[in-house]
PDB file of N, CA and C in Angstrom:
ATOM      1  N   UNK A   1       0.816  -1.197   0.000  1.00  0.00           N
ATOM      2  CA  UNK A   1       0.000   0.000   0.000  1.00  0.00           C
ATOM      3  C   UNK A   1       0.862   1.264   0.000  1.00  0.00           C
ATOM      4  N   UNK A   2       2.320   1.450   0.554  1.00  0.00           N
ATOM      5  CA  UNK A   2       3.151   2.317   0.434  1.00  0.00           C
ATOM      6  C   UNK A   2       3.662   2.695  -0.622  1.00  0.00           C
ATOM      7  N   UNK A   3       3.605   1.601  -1.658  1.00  0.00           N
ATOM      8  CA  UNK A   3       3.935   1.652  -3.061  1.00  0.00           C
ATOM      9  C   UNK A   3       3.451   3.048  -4.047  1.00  0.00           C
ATOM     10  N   UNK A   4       2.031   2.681  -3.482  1.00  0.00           N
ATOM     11  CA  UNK A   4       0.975   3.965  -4.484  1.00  0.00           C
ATOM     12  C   UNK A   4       1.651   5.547  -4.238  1.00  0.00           C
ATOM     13  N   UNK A   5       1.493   5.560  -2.999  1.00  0.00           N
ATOM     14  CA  UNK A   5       2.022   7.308  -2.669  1.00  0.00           C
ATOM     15  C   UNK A   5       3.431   7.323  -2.822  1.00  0.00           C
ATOM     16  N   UNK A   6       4.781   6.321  -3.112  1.00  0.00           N
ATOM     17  CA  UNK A   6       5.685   6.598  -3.750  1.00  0.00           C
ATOM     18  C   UNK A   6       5.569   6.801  -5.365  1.00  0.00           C
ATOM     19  N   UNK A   7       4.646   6.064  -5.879  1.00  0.00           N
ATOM     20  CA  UNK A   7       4.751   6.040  -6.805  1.00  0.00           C
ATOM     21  C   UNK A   7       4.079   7.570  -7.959  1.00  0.00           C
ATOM     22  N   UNK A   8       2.919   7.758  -6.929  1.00  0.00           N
ATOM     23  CA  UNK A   8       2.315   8.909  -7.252  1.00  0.00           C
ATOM     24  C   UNK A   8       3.358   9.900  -7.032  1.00  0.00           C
ATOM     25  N   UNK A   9       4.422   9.787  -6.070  1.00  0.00           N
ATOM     26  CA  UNK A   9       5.535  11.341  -5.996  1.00  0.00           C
ATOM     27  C   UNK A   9       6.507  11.106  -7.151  1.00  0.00           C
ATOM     28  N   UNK A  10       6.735   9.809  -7.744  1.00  0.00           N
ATOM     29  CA  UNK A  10       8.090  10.120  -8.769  1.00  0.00           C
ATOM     30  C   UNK A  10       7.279  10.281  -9.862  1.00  0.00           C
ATOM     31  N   UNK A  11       5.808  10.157 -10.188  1.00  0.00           N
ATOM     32  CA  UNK A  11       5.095  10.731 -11.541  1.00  0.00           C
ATOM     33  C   UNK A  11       5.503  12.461 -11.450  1.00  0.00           C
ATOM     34  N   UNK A  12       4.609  12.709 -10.303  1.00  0.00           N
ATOM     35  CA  UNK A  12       4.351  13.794 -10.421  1.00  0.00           C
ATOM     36  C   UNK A  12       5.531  14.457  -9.684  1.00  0.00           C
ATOM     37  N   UNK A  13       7.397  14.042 -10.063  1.00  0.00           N
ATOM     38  CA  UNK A  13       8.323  14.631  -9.910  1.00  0.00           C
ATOM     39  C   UNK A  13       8.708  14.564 -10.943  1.00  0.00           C
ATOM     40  N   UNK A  14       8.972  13.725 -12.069  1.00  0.00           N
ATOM     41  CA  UNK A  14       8.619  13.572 -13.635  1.00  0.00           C
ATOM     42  C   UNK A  14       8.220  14.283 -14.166  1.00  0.00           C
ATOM     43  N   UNK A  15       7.205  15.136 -14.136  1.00  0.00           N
ATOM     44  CA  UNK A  15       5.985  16.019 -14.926  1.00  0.00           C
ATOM     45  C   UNK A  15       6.361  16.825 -14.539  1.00  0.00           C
ATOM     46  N   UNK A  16       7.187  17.368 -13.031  1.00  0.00           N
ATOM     47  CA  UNK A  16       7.824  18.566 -12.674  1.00  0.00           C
ATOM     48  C   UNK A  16       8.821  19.058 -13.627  1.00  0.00           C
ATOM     49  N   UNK A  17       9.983  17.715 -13.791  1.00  0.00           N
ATOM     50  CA  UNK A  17      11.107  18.395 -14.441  1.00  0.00           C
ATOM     51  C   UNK A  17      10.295  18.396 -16.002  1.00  0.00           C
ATOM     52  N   UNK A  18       9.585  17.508 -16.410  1.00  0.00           N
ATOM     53  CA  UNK A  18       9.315  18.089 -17.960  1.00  0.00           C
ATOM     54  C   UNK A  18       8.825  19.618 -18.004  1.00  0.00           C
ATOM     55  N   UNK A  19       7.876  19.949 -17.153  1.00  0.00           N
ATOM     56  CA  UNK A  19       7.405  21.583 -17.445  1.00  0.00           C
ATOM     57  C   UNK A  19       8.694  22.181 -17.212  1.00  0.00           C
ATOM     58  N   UNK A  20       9.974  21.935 -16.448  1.00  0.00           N
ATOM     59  CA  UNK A  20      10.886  22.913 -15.888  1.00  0.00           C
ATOM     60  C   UNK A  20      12.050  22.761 -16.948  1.00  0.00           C
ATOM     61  N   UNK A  21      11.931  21.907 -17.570  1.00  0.00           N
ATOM     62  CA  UNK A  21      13.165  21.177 -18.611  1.00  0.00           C
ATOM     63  C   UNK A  21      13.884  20.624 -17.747  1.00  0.00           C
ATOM     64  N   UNK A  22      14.329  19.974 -16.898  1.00  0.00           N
ATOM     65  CA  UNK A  22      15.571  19.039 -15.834  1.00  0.00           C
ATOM     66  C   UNK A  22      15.137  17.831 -16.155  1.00  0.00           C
ATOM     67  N   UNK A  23      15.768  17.055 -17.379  1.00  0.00           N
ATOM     68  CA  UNK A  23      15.328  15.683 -18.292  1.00  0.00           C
ATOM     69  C   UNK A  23      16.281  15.219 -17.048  1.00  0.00           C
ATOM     70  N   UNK A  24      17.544  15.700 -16.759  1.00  0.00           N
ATOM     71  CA  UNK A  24      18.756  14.874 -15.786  1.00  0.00           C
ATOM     72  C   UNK A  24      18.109  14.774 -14.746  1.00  0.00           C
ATOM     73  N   UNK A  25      17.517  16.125 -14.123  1.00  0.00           N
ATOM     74  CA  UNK A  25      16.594  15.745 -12.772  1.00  0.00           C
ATOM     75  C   UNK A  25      16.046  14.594 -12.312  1.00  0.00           C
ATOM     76  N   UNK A  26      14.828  14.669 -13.884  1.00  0.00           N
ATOM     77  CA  UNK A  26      13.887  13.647 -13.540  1.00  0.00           C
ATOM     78  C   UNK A  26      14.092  12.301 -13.675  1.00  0.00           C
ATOM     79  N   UNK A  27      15.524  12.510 -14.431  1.00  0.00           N
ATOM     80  CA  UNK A  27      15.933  10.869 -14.863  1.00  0.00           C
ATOM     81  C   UNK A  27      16.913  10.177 -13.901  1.00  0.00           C
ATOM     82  N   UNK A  28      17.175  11.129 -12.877  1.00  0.00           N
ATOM     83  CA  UNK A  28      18.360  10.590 -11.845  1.00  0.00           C
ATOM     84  C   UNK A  28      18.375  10.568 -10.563  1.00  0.00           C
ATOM     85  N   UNK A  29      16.931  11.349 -10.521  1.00  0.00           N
ATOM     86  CA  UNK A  29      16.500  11.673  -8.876  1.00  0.00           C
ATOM     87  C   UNK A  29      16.133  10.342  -8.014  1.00  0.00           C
ATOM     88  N   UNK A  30      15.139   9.063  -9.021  1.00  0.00           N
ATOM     89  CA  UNK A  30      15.333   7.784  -7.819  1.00  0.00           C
ATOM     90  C   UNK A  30      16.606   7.396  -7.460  1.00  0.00           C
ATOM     91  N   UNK A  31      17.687   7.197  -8.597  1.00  0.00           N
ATOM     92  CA  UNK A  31      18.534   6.395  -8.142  1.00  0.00           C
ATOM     93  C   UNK A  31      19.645   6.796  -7.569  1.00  0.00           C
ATOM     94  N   UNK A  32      19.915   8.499  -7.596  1.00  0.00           N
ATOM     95  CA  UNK A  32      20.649   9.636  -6.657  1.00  0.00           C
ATOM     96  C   UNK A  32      20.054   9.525  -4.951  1.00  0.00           C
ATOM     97  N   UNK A  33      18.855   9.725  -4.760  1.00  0.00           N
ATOM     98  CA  UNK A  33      17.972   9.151  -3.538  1.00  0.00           C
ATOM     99  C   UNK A  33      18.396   8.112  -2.838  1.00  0.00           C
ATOM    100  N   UNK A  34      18.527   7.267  -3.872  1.00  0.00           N
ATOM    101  CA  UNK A  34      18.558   5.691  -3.004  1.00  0.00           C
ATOM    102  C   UNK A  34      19.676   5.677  -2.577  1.00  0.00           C
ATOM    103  N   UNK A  35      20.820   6.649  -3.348  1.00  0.00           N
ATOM    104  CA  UNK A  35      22.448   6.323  -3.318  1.00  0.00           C
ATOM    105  C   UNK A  35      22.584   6.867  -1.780  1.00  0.00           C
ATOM    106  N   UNK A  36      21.720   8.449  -1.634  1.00  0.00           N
ATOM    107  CA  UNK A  36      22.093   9.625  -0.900  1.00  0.00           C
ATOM    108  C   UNK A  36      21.652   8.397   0.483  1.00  0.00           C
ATOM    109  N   UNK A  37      20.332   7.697   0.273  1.00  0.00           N
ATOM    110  CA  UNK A  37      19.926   6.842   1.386  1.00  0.00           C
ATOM    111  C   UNK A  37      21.190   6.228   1.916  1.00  0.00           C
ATOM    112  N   UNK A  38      21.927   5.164   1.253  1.00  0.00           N
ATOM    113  CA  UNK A  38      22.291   4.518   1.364  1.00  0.00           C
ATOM    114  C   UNK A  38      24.681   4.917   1.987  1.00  0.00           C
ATOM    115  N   UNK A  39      24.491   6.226   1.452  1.00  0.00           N
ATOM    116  CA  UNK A  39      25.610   7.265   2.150  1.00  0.00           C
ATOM    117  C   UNK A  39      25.360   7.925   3.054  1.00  0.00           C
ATOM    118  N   UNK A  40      24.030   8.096   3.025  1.00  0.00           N
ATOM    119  CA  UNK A  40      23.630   9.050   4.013  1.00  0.00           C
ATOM    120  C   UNK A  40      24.105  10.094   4.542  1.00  0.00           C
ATOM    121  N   UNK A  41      23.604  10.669   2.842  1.00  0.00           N
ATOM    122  CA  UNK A  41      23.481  11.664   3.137  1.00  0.00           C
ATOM    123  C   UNK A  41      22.391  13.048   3.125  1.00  0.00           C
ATOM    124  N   UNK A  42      23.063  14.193   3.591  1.00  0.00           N
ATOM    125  CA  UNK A  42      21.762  15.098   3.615  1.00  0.00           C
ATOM    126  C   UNK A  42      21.056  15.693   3.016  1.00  0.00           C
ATOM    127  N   UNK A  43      20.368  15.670   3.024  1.00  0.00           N
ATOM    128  CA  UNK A  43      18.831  16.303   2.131  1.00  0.00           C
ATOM    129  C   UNK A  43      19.843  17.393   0.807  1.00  0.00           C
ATOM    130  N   UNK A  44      20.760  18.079   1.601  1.00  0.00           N
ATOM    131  CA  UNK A  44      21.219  19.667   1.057  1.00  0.00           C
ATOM    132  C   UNK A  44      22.001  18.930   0.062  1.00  0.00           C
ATOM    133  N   UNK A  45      22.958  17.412   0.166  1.00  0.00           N
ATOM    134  CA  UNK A  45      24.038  16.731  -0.514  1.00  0.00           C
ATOM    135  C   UNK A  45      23.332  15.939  -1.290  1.00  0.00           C
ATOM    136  N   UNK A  46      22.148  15.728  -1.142  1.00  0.00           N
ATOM    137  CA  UNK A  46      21.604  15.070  -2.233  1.00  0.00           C
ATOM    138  C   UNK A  46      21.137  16.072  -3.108  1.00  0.00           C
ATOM    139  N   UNK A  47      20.522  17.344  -3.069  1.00  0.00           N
ATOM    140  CA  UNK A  47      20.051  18.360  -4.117  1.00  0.00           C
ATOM    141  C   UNK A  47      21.211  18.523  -4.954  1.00  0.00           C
ATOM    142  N   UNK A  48      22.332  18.836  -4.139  1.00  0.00           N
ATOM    143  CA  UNK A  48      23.528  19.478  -4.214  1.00  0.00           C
ATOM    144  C   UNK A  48      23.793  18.258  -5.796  1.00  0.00           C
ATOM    145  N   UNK A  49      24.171  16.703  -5.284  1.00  0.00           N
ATOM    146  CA  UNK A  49      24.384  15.955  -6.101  1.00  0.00           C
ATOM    147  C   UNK A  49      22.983  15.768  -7.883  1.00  0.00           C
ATOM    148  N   UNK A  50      22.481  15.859  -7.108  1.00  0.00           N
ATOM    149  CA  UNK A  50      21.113  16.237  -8.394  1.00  0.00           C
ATOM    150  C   UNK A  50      21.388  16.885  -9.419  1.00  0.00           C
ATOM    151  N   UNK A  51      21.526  18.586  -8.862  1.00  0.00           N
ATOM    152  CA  UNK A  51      21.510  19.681  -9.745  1.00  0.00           C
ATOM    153  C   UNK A  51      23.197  19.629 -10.550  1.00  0.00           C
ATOM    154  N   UNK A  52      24.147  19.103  -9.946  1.00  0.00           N
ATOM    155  CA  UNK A  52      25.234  18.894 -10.285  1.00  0.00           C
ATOM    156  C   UNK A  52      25.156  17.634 -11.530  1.00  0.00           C
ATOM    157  N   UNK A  53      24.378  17.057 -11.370  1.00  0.00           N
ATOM    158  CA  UNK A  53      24.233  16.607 -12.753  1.00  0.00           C
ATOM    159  C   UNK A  53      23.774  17.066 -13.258  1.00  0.00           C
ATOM    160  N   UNK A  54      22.563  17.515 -13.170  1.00  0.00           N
ATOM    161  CA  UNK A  54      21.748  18.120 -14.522  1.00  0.00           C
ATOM    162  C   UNK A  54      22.780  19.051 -15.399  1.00  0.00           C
ATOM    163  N   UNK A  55      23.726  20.309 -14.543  1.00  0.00           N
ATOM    164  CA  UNK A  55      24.707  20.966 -14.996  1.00  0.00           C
ATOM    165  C   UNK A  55      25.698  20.334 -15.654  1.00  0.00           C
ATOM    166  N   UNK A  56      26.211  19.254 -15.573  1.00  0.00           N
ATOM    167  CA  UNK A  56      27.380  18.705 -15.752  1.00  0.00           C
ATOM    168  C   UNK A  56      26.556  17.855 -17.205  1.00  0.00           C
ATOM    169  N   UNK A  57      24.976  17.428 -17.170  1.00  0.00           N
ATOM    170  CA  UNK A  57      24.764  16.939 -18.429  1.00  0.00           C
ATOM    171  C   UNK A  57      24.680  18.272 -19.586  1.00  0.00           C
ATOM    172  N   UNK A  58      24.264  18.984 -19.189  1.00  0.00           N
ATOM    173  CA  UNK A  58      24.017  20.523 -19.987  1.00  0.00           C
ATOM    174  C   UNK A  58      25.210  21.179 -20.632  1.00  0.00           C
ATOM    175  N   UNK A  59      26.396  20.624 -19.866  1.00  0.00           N
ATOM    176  CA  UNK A  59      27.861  21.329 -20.171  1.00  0.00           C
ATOM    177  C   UNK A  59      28.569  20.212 -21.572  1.00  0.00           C
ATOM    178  N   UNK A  60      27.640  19.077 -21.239  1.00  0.00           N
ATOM    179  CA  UNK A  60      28.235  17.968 -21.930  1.00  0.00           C
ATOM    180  C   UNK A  60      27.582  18.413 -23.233  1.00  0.00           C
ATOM    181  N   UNK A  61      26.367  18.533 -23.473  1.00  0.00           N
ATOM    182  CA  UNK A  61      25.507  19.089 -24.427  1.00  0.00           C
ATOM    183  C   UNK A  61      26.049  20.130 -25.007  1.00  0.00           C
ATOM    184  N   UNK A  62      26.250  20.958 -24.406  1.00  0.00           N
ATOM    185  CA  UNK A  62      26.650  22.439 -24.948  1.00  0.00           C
ATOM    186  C   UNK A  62      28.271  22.180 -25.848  1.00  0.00           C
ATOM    187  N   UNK A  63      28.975  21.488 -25.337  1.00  0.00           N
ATOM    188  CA  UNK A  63      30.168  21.114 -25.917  1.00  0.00           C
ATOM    189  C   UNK A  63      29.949  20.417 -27.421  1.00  0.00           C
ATOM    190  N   UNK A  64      29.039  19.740 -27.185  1.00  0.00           N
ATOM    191  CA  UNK A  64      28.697  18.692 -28.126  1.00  0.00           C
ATOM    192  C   UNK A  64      28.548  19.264 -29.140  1.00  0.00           C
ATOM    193  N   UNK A  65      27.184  20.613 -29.042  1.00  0.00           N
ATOM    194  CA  UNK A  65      26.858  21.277 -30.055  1.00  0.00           C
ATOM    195  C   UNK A  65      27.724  22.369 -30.603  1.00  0.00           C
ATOM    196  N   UNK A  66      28.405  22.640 -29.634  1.00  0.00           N
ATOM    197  CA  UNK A  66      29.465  23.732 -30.679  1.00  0.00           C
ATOM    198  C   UNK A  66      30.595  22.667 -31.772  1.00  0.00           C
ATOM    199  N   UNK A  67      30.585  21.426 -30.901  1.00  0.00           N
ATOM    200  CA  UNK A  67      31.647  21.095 -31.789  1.00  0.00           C
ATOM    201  C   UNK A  67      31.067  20.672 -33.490  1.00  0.00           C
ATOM    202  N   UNK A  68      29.992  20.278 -33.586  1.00  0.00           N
ATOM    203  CA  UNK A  68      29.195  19.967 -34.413  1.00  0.00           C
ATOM    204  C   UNK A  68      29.660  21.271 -35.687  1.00  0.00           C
TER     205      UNK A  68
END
């Protein structure tokens, strides 16, 4: 029964990053979570680790396309 209301928060954390554009967000936030669970670490080191990807995929992108 715990399943449903997890499951209902990573939809509708999904649908967050699509309106916001964070494709890295939404695509890395369970398994960044589980990691941060499992290091334990804090709430601030897990955002911290999040948004640091999304940036670090965006930088990869941006490289990509100039070299093109």
């Amino acid at each position: 029964m715990s399943a449903t209301p997890l499951a209902l928060q990573q939809a509708t954390i999904l649908q967050h990053c699509k309106v916001l554009h964070l494709p890295t967000v939404g695509g890395q936030c369970g398994s960044l979570a589980a990691q941060a669970v499992r290091e334990r670490h804090t709430h601030l080191g897990y955002l911290e680790a999040l948004l640091a990807a999304e940036v670090d995929e965006r930088e990869r992108h941006a490289i990509a396309r100039r070299l093109k």
